[in-house]
N, C-alpha and C. Protein backbone atom coordinates (compact mmCIF):
# COMPACT_ATOMS: atom_id res chain seq x y z
N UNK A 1 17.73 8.31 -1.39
CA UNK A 1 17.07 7.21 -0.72
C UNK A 1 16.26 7.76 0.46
N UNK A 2 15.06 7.28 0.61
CA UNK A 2 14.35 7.76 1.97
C UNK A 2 14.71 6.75 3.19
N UNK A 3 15.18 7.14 3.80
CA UNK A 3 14.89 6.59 5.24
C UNK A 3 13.54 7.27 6.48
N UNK A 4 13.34 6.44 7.45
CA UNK A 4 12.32 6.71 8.03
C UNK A 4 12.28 7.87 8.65
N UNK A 5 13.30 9.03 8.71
CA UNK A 5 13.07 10.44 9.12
C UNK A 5 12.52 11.51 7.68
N UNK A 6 12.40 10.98 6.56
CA UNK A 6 11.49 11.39 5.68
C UNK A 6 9.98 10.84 5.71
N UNK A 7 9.86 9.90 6.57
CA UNK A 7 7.74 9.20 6.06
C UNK A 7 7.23 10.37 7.28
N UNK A 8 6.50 10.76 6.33
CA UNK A 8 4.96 11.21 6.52
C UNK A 8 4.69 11.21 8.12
N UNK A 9 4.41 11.47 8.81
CA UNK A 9 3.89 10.58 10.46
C UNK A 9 2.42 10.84 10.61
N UNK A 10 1.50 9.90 10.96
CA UNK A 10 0.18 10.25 11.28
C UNK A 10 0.11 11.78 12.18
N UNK A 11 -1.28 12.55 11.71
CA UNK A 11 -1.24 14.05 12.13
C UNK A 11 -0.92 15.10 10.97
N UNK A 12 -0.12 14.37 10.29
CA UNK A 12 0.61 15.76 9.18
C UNK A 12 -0.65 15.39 7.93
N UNK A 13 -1.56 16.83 8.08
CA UNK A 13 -2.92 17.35 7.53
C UNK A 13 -2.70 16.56 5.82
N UNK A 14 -1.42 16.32 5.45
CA UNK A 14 -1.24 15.47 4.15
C UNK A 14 -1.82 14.08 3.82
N UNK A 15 -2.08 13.31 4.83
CA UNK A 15 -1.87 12.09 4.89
C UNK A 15 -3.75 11.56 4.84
N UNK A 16 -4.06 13.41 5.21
CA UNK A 16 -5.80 12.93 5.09
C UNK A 16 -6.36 13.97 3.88
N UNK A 17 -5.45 14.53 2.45
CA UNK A 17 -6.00 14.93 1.41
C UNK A 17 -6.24 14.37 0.73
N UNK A 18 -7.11 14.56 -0.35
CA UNK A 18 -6.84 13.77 -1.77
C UNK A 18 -6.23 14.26 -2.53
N UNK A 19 -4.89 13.47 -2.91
CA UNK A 19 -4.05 13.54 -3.82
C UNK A 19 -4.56 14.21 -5.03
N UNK A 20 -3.28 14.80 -6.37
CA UNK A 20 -3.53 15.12 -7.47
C UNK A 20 -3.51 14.13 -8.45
N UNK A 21 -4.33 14.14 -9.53
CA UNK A 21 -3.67 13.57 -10.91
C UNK A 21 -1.92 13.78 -10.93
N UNK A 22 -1.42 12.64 -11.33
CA UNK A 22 -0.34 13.33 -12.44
C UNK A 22 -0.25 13.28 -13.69
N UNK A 23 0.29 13.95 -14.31
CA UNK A 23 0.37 14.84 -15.97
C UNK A 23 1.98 13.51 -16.42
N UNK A 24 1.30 13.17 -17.19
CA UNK A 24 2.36 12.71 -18.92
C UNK A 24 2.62 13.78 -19.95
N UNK A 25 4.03 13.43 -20.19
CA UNK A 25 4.58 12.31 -19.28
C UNK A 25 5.51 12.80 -18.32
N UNK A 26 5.97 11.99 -17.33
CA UNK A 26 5.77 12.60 -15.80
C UNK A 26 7.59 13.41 -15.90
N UNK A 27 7.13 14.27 -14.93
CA UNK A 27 8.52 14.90 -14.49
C UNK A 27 9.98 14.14 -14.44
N UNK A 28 10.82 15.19 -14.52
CA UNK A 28 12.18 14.09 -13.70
C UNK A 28 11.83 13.73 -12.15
N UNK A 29 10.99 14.54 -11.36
CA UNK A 29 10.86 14.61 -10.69
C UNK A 29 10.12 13.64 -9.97
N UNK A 30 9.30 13.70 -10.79
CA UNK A 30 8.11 12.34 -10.31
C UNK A 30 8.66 10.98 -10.58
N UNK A 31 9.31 10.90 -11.59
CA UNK A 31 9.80 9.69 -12.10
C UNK A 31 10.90 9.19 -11.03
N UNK A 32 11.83 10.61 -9.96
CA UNK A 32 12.61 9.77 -9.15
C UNK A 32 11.95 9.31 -7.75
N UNK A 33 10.42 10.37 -7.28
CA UNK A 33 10.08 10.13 -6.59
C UNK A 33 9.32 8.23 -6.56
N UNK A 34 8.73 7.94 -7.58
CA UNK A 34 8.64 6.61 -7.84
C UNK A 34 9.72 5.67 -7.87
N UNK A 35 10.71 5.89 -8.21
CA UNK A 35 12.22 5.36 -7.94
C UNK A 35 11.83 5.38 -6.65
N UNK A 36 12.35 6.23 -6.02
CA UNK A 36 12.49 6.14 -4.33
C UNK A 36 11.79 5.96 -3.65
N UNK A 37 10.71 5.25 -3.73
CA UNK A 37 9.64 4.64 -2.84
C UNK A 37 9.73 3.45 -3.25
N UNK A 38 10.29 2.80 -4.63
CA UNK A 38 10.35 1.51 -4.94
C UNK A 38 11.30 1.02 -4.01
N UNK A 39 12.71 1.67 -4.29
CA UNK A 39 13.59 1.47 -3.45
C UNK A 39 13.99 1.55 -1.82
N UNK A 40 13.09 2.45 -1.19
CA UNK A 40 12.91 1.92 0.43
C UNK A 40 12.60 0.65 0.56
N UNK A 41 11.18 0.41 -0.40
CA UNK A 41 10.41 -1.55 -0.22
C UNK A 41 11.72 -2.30 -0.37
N UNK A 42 12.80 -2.14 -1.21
CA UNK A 42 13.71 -2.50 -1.77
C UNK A 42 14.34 -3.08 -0.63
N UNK A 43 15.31 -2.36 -0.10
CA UNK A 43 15.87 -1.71 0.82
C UNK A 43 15.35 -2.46 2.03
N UNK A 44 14.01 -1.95 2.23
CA UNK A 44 13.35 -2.66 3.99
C UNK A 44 13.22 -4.08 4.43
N UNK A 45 13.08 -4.12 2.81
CA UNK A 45 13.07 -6.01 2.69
C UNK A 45 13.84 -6.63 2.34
N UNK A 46 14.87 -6.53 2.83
CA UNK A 46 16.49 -6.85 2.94
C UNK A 46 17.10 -6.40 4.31
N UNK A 47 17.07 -7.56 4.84
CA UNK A 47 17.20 -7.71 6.22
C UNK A 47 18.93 -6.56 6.87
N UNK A 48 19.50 -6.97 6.07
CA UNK A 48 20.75 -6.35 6.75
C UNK A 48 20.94 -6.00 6.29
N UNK A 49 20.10 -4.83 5.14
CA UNK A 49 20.35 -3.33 4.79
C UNK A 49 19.09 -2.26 5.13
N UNK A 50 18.05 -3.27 5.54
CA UNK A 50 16.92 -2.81 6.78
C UNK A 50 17.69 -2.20 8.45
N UNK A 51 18.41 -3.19 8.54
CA UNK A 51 18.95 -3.00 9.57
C UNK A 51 20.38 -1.57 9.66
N UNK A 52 20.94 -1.55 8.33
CA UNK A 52 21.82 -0.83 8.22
C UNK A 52 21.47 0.69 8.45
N UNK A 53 20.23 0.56 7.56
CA UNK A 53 19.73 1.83 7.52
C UNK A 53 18.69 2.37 8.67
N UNK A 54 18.28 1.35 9.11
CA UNK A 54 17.40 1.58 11.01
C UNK A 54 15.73 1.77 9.80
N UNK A 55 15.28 0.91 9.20
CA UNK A 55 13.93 1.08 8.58
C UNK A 55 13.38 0.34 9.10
N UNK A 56 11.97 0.70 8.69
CA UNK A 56 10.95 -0.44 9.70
C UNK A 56 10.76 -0.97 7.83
N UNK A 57 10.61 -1.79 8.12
CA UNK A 57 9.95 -3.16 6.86
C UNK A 57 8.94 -2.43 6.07
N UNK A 58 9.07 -2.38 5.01
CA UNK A 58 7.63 -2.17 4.08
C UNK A 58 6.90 -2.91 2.89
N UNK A 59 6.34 -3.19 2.49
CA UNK A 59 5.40 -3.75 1.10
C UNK A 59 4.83 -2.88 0.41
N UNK A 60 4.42 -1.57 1.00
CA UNK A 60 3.79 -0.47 0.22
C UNK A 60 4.13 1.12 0.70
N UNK A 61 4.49 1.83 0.06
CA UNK A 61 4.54 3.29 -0.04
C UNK A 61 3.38 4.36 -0.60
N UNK A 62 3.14 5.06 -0.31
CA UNK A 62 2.36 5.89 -1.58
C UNK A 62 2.81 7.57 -0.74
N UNK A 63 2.59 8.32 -2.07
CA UNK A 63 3.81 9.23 -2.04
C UNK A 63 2.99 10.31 -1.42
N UNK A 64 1.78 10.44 -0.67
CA UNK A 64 1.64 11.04 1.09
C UNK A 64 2.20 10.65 2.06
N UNK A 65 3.37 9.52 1.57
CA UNK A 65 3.97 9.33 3.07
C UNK A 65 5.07 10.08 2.89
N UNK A 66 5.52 10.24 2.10
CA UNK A 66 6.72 10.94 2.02
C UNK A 66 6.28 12.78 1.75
N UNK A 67 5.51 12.83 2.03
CA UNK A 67 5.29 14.15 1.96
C UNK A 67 4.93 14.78 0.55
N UNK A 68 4.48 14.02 -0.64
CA UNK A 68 3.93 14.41 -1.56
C UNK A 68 2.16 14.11 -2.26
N UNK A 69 1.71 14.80 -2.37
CA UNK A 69 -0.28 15.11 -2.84
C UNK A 69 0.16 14.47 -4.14
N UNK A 70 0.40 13.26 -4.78
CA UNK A 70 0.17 12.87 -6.04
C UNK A 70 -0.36 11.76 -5.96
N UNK A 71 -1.21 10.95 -6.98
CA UNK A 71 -1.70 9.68 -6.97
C UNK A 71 -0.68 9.04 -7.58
N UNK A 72 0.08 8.12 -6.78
CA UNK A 72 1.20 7.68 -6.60
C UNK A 72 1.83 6.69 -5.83
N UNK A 73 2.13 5.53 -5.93
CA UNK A 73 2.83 4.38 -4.76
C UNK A 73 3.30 3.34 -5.40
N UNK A 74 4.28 3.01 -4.61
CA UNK A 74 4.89 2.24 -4.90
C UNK A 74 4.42 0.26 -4.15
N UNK A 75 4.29 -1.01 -4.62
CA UNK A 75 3.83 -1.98 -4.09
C UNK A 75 5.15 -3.32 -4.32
N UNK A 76 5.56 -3.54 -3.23
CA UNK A 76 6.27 -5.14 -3.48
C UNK A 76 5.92 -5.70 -2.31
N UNK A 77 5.33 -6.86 -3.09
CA UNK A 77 4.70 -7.73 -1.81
C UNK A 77 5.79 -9.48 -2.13
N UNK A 78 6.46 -9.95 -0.91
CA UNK A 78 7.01 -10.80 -1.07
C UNK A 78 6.20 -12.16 -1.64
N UNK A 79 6.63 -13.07 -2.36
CA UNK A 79 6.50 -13.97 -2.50
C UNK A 79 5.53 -15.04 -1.54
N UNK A 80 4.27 -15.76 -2.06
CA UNK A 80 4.19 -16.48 -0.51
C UNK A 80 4.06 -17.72 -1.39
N UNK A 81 4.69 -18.88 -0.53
CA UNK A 81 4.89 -20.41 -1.57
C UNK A 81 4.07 -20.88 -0.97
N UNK A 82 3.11 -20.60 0.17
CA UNK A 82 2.11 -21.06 0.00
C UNK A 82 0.31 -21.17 -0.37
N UNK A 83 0.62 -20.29 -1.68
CA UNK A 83 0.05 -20.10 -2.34
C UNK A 83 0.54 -20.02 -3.84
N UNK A 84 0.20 -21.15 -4.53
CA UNK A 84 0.90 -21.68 -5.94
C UNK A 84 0.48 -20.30 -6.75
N UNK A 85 -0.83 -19.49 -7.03
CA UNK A 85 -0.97 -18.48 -7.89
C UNK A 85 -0.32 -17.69 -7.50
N UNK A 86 0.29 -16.96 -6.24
CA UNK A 86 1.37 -16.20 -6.09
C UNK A 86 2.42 -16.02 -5.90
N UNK A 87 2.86 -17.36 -6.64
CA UNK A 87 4.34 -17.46 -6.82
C UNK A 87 5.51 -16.23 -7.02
N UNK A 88 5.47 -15.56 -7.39
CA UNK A 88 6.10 -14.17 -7.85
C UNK A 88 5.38 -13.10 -7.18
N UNK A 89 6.21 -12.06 -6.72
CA UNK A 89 6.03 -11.17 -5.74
C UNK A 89 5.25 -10.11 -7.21
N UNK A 90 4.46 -9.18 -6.30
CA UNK A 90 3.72 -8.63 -7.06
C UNK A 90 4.58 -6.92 -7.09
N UNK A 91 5.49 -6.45 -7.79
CA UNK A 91 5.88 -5.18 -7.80
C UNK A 91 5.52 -4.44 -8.66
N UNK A 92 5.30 -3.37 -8.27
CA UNK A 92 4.76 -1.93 -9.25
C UNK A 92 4.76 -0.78 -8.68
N UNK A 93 5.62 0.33 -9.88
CA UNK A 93 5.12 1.47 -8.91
C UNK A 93 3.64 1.47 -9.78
N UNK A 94 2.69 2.78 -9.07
CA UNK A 94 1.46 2.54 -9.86
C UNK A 94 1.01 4.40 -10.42
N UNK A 95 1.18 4.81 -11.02
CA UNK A 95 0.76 6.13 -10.82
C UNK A 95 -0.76 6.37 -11.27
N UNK A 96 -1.55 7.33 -10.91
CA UNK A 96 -3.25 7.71 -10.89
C UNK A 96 -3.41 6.15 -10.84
N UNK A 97 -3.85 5.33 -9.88
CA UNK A 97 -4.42 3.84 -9.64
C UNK A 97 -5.77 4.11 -9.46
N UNK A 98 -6.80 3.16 -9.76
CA UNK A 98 -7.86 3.16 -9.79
C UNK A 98 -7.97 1.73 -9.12
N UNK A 99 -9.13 1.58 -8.61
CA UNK A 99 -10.04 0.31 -8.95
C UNK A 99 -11.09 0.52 -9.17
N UNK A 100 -11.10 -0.75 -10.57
CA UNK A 100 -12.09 -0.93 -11.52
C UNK A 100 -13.37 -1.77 -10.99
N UNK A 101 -12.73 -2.95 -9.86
CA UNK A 101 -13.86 -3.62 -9.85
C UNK A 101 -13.42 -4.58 -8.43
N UNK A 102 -14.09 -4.77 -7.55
CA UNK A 102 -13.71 -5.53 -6.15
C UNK A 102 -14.61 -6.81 -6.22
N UNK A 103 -14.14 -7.53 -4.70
CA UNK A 103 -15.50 -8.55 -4.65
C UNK A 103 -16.23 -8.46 -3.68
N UNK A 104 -17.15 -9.17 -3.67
CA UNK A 104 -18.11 -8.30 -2.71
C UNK A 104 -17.70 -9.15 -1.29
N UNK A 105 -16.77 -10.46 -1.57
CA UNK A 105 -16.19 -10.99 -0.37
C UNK A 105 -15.13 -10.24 0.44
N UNK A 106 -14.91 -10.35 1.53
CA UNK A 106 -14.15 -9.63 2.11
C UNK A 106 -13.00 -10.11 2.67
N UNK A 107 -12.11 -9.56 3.48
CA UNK A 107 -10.82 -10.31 3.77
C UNK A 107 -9.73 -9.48 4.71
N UNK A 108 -9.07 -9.71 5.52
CA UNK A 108 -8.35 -9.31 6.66
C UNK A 108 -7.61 -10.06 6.91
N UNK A 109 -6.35 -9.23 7.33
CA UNK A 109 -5.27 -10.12 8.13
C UNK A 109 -5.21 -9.90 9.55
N UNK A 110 -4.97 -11.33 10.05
CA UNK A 110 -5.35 -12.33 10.89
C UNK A 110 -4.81 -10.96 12.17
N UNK A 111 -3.19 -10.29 12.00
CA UNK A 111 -2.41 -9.70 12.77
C UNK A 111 -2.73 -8.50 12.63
N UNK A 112 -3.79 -7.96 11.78
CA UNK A 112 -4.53 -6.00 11.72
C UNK A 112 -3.30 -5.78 10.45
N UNK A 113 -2.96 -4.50 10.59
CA UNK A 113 -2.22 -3.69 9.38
C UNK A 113 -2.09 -2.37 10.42
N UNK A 114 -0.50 -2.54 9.60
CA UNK A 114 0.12 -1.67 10.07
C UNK A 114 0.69 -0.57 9.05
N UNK A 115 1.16 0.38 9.39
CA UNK A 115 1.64 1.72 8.38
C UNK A 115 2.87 2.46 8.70
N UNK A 116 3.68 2.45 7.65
CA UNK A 116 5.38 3.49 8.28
C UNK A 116 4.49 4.48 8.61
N UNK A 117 3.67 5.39 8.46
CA UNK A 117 3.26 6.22 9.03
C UNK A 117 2.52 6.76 10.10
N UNK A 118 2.11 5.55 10.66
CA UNK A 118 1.50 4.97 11.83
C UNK A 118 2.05 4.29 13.32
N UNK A 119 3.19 5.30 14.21
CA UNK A 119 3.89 4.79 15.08
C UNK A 119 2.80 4.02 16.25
N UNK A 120 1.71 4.50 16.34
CA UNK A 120 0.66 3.49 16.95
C UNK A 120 -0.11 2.71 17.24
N UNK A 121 0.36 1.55 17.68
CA UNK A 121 -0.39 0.61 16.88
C UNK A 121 -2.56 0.82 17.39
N UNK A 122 -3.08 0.33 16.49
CA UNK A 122 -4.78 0.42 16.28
C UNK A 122 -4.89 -1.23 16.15
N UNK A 123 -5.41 -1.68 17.26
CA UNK A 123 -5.99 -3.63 17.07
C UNK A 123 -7.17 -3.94 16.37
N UNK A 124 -7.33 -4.05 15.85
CA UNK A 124 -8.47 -4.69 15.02
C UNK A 124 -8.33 -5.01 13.51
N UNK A 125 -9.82 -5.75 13.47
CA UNK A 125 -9.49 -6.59 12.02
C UNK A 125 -10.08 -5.03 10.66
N UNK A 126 -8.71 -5.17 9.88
CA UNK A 126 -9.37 -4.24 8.36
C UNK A 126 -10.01 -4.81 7.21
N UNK A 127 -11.50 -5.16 7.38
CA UNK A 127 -12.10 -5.41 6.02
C UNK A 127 -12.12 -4.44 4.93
N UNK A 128 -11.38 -5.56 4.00
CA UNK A 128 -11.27 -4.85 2.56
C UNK A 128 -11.81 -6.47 1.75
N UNK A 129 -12.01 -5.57 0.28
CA UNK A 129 -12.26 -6.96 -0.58
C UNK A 129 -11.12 -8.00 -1.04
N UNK A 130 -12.02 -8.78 -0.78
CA UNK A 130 -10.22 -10.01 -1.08
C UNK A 130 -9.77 -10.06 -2.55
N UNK A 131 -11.00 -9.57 -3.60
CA UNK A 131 -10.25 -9.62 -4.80
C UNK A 131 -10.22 -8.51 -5.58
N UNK A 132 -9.18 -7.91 -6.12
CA UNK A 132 -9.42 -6.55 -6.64
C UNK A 132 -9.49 -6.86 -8.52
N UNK A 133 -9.19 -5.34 -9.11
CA UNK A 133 -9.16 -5.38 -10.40
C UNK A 133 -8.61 -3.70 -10.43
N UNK A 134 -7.30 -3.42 -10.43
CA UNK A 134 -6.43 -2.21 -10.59
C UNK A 134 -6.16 -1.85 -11.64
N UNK A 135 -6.48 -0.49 -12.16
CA UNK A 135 -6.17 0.15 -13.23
C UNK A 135 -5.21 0.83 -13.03
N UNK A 136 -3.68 1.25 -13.81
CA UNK A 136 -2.59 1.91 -13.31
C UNK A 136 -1.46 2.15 -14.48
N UNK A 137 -1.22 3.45 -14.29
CA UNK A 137 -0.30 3.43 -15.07
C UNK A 137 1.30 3.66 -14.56
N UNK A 138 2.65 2.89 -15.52
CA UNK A 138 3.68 3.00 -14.61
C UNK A 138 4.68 4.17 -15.15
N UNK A 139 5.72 4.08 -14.93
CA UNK A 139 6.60 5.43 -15.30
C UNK A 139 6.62 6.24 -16.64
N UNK A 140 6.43 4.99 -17.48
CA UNK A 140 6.56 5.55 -19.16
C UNK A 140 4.99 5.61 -19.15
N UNK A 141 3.86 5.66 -18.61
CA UNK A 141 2.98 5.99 -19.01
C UNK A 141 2.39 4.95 -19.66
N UNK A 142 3.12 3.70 -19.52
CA UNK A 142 2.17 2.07 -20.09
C UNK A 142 0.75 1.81 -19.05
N UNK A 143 -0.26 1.97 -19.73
CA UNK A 143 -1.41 1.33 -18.81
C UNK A 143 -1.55 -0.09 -18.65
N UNK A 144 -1.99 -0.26 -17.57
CA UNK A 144 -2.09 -2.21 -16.77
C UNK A 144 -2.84 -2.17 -16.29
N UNK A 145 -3.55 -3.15 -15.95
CA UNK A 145 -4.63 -3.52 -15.53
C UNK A 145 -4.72 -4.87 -14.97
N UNK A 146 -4.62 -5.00 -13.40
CA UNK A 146 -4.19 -6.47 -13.14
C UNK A 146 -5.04 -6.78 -12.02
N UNK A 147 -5.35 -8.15 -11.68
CA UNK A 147 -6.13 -8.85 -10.90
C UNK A 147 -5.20 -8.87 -9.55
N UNK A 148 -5.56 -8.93 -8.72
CA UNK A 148 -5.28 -9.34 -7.32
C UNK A 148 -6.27 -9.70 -6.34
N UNK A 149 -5.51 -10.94 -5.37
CA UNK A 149 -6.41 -11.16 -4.65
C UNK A 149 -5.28 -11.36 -3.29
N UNK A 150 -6.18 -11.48 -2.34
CA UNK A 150 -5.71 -12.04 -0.88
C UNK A 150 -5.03 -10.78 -0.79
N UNK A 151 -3.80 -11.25 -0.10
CA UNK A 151 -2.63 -10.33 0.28
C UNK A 151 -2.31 -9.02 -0.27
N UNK A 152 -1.70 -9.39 -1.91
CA UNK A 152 -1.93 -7.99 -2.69
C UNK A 152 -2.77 -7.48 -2.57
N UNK A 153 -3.38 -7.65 -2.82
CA UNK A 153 -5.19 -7.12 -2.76
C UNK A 153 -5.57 -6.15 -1.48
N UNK A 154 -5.05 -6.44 -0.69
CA UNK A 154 -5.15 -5.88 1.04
C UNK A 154 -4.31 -4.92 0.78
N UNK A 155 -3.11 -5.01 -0.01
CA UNK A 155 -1.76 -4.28 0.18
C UNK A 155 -2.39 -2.74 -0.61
N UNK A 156 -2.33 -3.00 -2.15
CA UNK A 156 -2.88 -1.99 -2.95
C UNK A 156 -3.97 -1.33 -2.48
N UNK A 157 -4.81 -2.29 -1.74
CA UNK A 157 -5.63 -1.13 -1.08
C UNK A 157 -5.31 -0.16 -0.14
N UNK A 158 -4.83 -0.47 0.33
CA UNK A 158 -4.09 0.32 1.96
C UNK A 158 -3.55 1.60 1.21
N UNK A 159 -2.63 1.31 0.28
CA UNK A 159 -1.48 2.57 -0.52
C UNK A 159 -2.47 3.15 -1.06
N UNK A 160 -4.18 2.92 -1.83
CA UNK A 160 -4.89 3.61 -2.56
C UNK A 160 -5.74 4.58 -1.66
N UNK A 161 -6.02 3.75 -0.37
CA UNK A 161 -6.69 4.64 0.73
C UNK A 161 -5.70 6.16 0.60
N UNK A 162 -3.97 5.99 0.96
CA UNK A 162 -3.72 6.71 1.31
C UNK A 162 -3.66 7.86 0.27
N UNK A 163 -3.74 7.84 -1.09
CA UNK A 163 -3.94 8.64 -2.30
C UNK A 163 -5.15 9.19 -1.94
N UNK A 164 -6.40 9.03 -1.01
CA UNK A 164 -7.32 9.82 -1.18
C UNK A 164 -7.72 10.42 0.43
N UNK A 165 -6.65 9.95 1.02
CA UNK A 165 -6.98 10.40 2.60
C UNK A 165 -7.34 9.71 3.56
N UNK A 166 -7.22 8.35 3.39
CA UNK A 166 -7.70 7.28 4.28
C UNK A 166 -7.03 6.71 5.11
N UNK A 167 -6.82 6.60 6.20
CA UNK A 167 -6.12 5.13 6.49
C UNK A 167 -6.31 4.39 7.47
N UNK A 168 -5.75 3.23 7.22
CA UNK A 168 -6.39 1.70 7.56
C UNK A 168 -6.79 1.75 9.02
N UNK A 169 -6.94 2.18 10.05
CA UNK A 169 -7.61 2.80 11.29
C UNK A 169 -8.88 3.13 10.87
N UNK A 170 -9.34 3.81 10.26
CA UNK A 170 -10.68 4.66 9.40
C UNK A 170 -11.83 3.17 9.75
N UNK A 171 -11.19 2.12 8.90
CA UNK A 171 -11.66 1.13 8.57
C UNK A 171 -12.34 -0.01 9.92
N UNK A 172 -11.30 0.01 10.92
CA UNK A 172 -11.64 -0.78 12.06
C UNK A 172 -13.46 -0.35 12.54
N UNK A 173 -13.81 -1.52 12.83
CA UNK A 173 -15.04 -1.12 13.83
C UNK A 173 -14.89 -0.78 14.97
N UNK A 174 -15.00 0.40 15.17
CA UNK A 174 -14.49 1.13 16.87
C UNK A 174 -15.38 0.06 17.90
N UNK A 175 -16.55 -0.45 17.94
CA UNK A 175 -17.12 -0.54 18.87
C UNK A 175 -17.17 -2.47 18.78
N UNK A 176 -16.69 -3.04 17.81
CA UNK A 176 -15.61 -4.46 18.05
C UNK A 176 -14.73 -4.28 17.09
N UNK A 177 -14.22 -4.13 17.32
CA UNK A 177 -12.78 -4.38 16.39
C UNK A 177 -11.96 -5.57 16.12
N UNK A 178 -12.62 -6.70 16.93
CA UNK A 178 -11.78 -7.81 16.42
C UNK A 178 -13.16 -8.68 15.88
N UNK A 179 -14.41 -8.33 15.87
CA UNK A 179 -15.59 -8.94 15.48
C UNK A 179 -15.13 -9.72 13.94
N UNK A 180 -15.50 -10.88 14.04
CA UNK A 180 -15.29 -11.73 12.44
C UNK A 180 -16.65 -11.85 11.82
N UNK A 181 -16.72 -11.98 10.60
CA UNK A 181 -17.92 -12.09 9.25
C UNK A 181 -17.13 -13.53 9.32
N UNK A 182 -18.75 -14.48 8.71
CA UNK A 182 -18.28 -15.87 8.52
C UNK A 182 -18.18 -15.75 7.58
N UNK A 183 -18.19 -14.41 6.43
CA UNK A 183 -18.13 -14.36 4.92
C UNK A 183 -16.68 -14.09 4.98
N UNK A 184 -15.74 -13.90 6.00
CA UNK A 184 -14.53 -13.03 5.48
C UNK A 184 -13.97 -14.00 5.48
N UNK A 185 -12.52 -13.78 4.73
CA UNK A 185 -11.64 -14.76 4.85
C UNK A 185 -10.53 -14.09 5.42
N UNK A 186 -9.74 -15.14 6.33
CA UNK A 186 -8.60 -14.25 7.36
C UNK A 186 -7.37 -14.98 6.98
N UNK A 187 -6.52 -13.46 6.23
CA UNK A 187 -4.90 -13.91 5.83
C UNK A 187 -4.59 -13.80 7.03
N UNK A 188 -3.45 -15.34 7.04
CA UNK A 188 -2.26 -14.85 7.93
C UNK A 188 -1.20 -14.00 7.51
């Protein structure tokens, strides 16, 4: 199980490479490292075994935080009831993820984005597209291909930045950072 003295910390030269392909079908190795990034989200989002274990909360992993160069992460985004199409939490690990296709609308949450790997916080709003279209394959090597919007959508992006060296800081406008588009739409 990882706890937070295994993530990644902003600075460690990993967190700004681009990841590798991985090879099918995947290692024992890879296959537990996807296990164990499912299972921190698991874990963090469960209040009093968050607490047991001293984790900060997560929805997304990708496996530069933990100290591995693979295109690789793990995504569980809770449930929100108020929103009837996302009734069901969106989980996946995702291995080599792509996106196929965005919208050209944009979208941010209301409170910025934050990162286990990121002990500092950065204020400002992260435009990303509000609706995606993810290509991904999961442990056995089944390809998927799924729509997201809003929330997920914000989430998978964040974990895909970090597969190629990005992260969600990159994104802020240094010189306003809380500036709004009347095109964006702002998750709470």
């Amino acid at each position: 199980m990882y706890l937070m003295k295994d993530i990644t910390r902003d600075g460690n030269p990993i967190l700004r490479q681009q990841s590798e392909t991985v090879p099918y079908p995947l290692s024992a190795e890879d296959r537990k490292l996807g296990q164990k990034m499912m299972q921190y989200l698991e874990i963090s989002q469960d209040p009093e075994q968050c607490e047991k274990y001293q984790l900060r909360a997560g929805v997304g992993l990708a496996a530069p935080q933990v100290g591995v160069g693979k295109l690789m992460a793990a995504v569980l985004t809770p449930p929100d009831e108020d929103d009837p199409e996302q009734i069901s939490p969106f989980k996946a690990i995702m291995v080599n993820p792509v996106i196929v296709s965005s919208s050209v609308q944009q979208a941010a949450l209301t409170v910025g984005e934050g990162c286990l790997s990121v002990d500092k916080e950065f204020p400002g709003y992260v435009p990303r597209s509000d609706r995606i279209t993810v290509h991904y394959q999961d442990l056995d090597g089944a390809e998927h291909q799924v729509r997201l919007k809003h929330y997920p959508a914000i989430i998978v992006q964040h974990e895909i930045d970090h597969l190629h060296g990005t992260l969600f800081y990159d994104h802020i406008d240094k010189n306003q950072p809380f500036r709004r588009d009347r095109s964006e739409i702002f998750i709470d």
